[in-house]
C-alpha atoms as a PDB file:
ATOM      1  CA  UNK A   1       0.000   0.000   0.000  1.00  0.00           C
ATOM      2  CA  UNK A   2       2.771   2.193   0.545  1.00  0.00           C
ATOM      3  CA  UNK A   3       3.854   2.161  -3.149  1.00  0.00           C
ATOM      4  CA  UNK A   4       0.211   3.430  -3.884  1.00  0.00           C
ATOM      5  CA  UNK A   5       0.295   6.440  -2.195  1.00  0.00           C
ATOM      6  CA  UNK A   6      -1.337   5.950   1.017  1.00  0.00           C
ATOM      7  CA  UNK A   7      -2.726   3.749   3.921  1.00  0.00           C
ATOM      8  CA  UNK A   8      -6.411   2.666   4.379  1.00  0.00           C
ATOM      9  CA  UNK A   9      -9.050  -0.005   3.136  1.00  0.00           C
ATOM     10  CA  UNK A  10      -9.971  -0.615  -1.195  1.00  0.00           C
ATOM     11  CA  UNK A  11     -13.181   0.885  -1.054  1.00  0.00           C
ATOM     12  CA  UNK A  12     -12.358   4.152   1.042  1.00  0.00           C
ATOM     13  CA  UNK A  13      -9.955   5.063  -1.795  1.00  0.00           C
ATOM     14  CA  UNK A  14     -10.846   3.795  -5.196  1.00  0.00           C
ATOM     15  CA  UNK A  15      -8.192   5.762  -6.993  1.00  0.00           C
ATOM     16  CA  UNK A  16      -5.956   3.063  -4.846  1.00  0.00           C
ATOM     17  CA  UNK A  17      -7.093   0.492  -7.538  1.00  0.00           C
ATOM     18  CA  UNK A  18      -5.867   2.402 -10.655  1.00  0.00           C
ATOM     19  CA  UNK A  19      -3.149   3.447  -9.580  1.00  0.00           C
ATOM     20  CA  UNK A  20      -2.954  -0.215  -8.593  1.00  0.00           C
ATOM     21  CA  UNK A  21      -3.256  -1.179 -12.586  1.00  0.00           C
ATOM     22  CA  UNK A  22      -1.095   1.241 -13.662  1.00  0.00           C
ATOM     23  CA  UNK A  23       1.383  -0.401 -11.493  1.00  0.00           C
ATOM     24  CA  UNK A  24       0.894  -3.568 -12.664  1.00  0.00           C
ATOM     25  CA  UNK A  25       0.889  -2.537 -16.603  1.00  0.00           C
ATOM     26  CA  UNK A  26       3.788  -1.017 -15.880  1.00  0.00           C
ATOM     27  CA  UNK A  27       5.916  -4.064 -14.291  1.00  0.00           C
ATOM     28  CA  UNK A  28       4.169  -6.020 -17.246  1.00  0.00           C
ATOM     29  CA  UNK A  29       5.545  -3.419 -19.921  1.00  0.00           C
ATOM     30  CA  UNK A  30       9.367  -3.361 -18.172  1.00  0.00           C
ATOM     31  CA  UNK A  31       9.308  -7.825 -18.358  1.00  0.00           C
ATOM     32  CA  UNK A  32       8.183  -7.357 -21.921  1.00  0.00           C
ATOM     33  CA  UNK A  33      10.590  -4.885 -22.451  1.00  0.00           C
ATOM     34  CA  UNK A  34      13.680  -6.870 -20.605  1.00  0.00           C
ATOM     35  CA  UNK A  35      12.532 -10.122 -23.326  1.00  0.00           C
ATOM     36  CA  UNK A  36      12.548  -7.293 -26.062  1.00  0.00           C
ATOM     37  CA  UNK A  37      16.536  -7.392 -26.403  1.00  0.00           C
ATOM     38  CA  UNK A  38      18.624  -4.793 -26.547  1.00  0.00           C
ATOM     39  CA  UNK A  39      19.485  -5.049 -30.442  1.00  0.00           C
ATOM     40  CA  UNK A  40      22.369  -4.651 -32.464  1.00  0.00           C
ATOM     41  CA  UNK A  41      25.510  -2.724 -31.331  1.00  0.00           C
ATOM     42  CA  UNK A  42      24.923   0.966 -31.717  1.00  0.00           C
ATOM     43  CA  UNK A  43      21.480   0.668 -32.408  1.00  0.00           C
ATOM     44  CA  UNK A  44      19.900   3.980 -31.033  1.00  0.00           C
ATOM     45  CA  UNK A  45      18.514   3.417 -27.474  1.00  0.00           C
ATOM     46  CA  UNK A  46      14.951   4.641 -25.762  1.00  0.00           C
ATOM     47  CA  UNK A  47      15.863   3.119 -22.514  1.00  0.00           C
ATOM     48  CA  UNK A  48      16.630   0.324 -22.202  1.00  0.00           C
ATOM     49  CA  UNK A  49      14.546  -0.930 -25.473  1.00  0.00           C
ATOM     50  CA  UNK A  50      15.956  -0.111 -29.075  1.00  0.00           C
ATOM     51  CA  UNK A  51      14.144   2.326 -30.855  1.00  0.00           C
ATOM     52  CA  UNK A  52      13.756  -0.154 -33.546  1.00  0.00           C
ATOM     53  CA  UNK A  53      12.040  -2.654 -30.415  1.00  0.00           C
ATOM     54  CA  UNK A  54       9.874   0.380 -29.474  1.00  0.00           C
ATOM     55  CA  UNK A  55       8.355   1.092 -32.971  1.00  0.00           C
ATOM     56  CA  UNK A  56       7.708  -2.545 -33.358  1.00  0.00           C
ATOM     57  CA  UNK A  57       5.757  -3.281 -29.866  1.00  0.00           C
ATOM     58  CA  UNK A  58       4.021   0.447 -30.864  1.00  0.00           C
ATOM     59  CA  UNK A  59       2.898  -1.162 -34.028  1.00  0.00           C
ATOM     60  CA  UNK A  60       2.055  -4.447 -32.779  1.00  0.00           C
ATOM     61  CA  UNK A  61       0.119  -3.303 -29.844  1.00  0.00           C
ATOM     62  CA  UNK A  62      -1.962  -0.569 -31.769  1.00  0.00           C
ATOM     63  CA  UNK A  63      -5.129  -2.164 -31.153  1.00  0.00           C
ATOM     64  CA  UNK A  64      -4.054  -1.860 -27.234  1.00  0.00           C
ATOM     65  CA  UNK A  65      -3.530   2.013 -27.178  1.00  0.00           C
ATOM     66  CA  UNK A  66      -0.702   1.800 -24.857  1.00  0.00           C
ATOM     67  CA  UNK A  67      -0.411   5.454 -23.802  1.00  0.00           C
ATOM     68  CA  UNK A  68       2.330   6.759 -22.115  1.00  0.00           C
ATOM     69  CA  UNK A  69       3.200   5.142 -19.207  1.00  0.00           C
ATOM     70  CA  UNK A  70       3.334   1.482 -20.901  1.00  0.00           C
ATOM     71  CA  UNK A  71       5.561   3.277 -23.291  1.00  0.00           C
ATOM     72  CA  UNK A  72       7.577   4.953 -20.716  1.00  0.00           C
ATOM     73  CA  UNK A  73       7.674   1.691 -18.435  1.00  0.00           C
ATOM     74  CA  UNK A  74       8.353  -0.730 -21.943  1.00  0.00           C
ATOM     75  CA  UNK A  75      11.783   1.582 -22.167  1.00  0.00           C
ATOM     76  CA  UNK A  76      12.253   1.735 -18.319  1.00  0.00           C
ATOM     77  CA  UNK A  77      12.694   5.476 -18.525  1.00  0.00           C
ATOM     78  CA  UNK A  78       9.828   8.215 -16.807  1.00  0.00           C
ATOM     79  CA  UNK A  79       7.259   9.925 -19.152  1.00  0.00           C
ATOM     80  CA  UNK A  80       8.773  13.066 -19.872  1.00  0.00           C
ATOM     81  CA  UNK A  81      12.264  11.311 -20.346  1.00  0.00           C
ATOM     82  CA  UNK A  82      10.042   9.395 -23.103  1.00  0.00           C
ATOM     83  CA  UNK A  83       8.996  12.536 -25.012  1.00  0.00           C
ATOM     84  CA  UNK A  84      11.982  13.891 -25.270  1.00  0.00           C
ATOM     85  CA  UNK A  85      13.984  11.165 -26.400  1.00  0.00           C
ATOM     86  CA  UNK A  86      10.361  10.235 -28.907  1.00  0.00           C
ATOM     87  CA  UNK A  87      11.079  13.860 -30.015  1.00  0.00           C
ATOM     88  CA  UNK A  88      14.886  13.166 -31.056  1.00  0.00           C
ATOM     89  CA  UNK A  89      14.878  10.101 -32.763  1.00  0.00           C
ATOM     90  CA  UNK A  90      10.914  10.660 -34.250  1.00  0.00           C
ATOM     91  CA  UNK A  91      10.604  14.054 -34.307  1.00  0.00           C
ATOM     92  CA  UNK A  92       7.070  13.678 -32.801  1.00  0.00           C
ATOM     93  CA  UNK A  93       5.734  13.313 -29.443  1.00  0.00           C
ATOM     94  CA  UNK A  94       4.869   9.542 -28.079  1.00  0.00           C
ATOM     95  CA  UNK A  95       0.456  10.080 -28.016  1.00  0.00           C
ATOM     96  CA  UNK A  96       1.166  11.796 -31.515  1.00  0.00           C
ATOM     97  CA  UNK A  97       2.981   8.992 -32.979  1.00  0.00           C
ATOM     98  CA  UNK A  98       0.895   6.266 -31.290  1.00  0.00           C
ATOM     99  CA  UNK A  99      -2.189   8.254 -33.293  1.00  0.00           C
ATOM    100  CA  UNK A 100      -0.525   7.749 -36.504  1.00  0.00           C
ATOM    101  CA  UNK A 101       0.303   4.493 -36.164  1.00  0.00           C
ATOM    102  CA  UNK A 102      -3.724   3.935 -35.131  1.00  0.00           C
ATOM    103  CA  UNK A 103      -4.725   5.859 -38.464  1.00  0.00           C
ATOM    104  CA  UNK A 104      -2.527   3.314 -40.185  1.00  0.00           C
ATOM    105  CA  UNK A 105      -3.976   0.476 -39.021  1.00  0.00           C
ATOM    106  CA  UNK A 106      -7.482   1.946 -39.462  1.00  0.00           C
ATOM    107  CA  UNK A 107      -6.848   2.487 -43.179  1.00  0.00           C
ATOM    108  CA  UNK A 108      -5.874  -1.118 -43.209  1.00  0.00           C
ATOM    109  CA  UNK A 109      -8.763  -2.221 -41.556  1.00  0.00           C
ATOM    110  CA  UNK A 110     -11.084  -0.475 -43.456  1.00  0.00           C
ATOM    111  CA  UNK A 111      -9.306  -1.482 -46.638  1.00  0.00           C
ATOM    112  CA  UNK A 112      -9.738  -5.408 -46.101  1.00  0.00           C
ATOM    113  CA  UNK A 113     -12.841  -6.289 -46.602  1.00  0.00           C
ATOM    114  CA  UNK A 114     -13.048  -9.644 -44.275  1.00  0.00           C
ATOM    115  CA  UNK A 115     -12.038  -7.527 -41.625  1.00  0.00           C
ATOM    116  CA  UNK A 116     -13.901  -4.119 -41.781  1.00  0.00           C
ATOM    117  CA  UNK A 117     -17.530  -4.225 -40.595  1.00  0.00           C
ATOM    118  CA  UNK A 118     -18.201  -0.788 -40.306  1.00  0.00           C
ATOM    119  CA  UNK A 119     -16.142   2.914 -39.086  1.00  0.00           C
ATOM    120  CA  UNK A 120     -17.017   2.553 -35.841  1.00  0.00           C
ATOM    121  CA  UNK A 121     -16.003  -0.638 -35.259  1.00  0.00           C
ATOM    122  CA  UNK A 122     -12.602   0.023 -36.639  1.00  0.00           C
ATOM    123  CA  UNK A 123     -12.403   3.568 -34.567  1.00  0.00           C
ATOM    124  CA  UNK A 124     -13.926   2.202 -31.775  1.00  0.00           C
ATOM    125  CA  UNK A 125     -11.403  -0.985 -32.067  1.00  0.00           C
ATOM    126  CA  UNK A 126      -8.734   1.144 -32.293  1.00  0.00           C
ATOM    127  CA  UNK A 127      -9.050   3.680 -29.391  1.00  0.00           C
ATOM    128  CA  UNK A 128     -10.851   6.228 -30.958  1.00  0.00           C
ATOM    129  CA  UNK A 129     -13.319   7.772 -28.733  1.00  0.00           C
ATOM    130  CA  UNK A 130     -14.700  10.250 -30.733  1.00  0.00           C
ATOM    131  CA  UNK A 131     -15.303   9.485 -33.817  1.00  0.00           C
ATOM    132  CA  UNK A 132     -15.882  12.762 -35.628  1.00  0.00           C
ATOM    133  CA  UNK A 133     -12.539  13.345 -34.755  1.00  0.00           C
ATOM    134  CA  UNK A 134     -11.447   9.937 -35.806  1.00  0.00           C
ATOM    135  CA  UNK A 135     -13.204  11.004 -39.499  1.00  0.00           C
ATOM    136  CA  UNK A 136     -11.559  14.608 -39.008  1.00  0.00           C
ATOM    137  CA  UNK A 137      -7.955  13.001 -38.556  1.00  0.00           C
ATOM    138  CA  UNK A 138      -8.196  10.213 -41.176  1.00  0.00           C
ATOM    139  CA  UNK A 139      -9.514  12.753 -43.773  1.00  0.00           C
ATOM    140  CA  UNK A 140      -6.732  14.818 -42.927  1.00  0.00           C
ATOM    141  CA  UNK A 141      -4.226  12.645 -43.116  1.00  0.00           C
ATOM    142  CA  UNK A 142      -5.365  10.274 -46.312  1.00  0.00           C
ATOM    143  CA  UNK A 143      -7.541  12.711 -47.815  1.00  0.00           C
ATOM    144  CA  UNK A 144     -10.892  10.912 -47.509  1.00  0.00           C
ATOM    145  CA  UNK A 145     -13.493   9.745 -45.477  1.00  0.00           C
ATOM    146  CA  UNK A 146     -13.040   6.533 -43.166  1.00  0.00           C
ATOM    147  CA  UNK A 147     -16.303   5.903 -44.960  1.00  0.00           C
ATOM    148  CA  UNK A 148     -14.884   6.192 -48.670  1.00  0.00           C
ATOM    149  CA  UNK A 149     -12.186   3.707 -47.799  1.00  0.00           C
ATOM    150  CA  UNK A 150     -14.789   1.290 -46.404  1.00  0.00           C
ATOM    151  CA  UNK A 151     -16.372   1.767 -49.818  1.00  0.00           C
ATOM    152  CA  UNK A 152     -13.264   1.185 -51.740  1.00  0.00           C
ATOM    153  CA  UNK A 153     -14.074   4.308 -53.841  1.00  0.00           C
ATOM    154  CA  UNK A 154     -11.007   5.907 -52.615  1.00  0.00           C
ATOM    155  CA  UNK A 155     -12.258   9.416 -53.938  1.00  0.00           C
ATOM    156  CA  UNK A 156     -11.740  12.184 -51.605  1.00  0.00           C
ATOM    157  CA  UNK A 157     -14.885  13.498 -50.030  1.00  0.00           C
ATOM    158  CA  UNK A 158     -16.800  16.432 -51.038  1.00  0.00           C
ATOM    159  CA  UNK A 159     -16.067  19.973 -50.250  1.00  0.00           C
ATOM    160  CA  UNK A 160     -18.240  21.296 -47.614  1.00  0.00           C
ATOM    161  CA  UNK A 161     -19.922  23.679 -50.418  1.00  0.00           C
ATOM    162  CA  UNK A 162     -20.556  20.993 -51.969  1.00  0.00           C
ATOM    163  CA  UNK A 163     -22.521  19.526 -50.173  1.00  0.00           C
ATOM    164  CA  UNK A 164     -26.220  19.790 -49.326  1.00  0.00           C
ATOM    165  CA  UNK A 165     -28.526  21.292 -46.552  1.00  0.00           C
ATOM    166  CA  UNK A 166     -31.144  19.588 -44.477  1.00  0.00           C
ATOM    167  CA  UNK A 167     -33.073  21.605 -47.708  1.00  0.00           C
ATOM    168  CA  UNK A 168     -31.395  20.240 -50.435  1.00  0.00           C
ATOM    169  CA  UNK A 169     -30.340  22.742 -51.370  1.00  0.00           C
ATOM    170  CA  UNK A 170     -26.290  23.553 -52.790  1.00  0.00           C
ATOM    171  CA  UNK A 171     -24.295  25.109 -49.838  1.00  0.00           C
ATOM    172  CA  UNK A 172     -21.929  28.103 -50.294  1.00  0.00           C
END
């Protein structure tokens, strides 16, 4: 209990248990990490994980969202220690590159067609709480709806003058 913060009973302070499961990602994430190897000789380090070892349990656990304290416990290093070193060798912060790698594997979701049922499965699958900014971010970054993917069309969506009014009328 000491190691959580404080002294008492479960129920009289339920932020005991997630801090509690943050602990225990965390020691889960640094045994992962210690299996991960340490790579070649002069491989660039985040931690003690290669950067090469980090991008690959980022990609392979995108479905997971790790956020980042799994990340920062994976490397063994603290969370701002994390985004700085994710802002040498990436050039990006940690969440921000764990979001791309999401929109990745959304595209690819959406673009197999035994595996996409619908947007919101694949957002929702992914991590994506919101999903008009899960539309918002994919269209920004690929250009077209999550929805025109699932399609196959591909095309970029219309502008927003382009598009009609509860009226039916042209906008703009």
């Amino acid at each position: 209990m000491d190691e959580l913060g404080g002294e008492g009973r479960d129920e009289d302070f339920p932020h005991y248990h997630r801090r509690l499961e943050a602990l225990i990602i965390a020691g889960l994430a640094k045994a992962v990490a210690a299996r991960a190897g340490a790579g070649a000789p002069g491989t660039p380090r985040i931690g003690r994980a290669s950067v090469e070892a980090m991008k690959r349990w980022i990609h392979s656990s995108a479905e997971a969202c790790p956020g980042a304290a799994e990340m920062a416990a994976y490397a063994g290093i603290k969370p701002r220690a994390l985004q700085k070193l994710f802002l040498k060798h990436f050039n990006t912060t940690p969440a921000h590159y764990v979001r791309e790698v999401r929109l990745e594997e959304a595209r690819k979701q959406l673009r197999d067609p035994g595996r996409a049922r619908s947007v919101t499965a694949v957002a929702t699958g992914l991590g994506f709480d919101h999903l008009g900014r899960f539309a918002a971010a994919y269209h920004q970054k690929f250009g077209e709806t999550p929805s025109a993917t699932l399609q196959g069309r591909g095309a970029p969506s219309r502008r927003l003058s382009e598009k009609r009014t509860r009226n039916n009328v042209p906008h703009g």
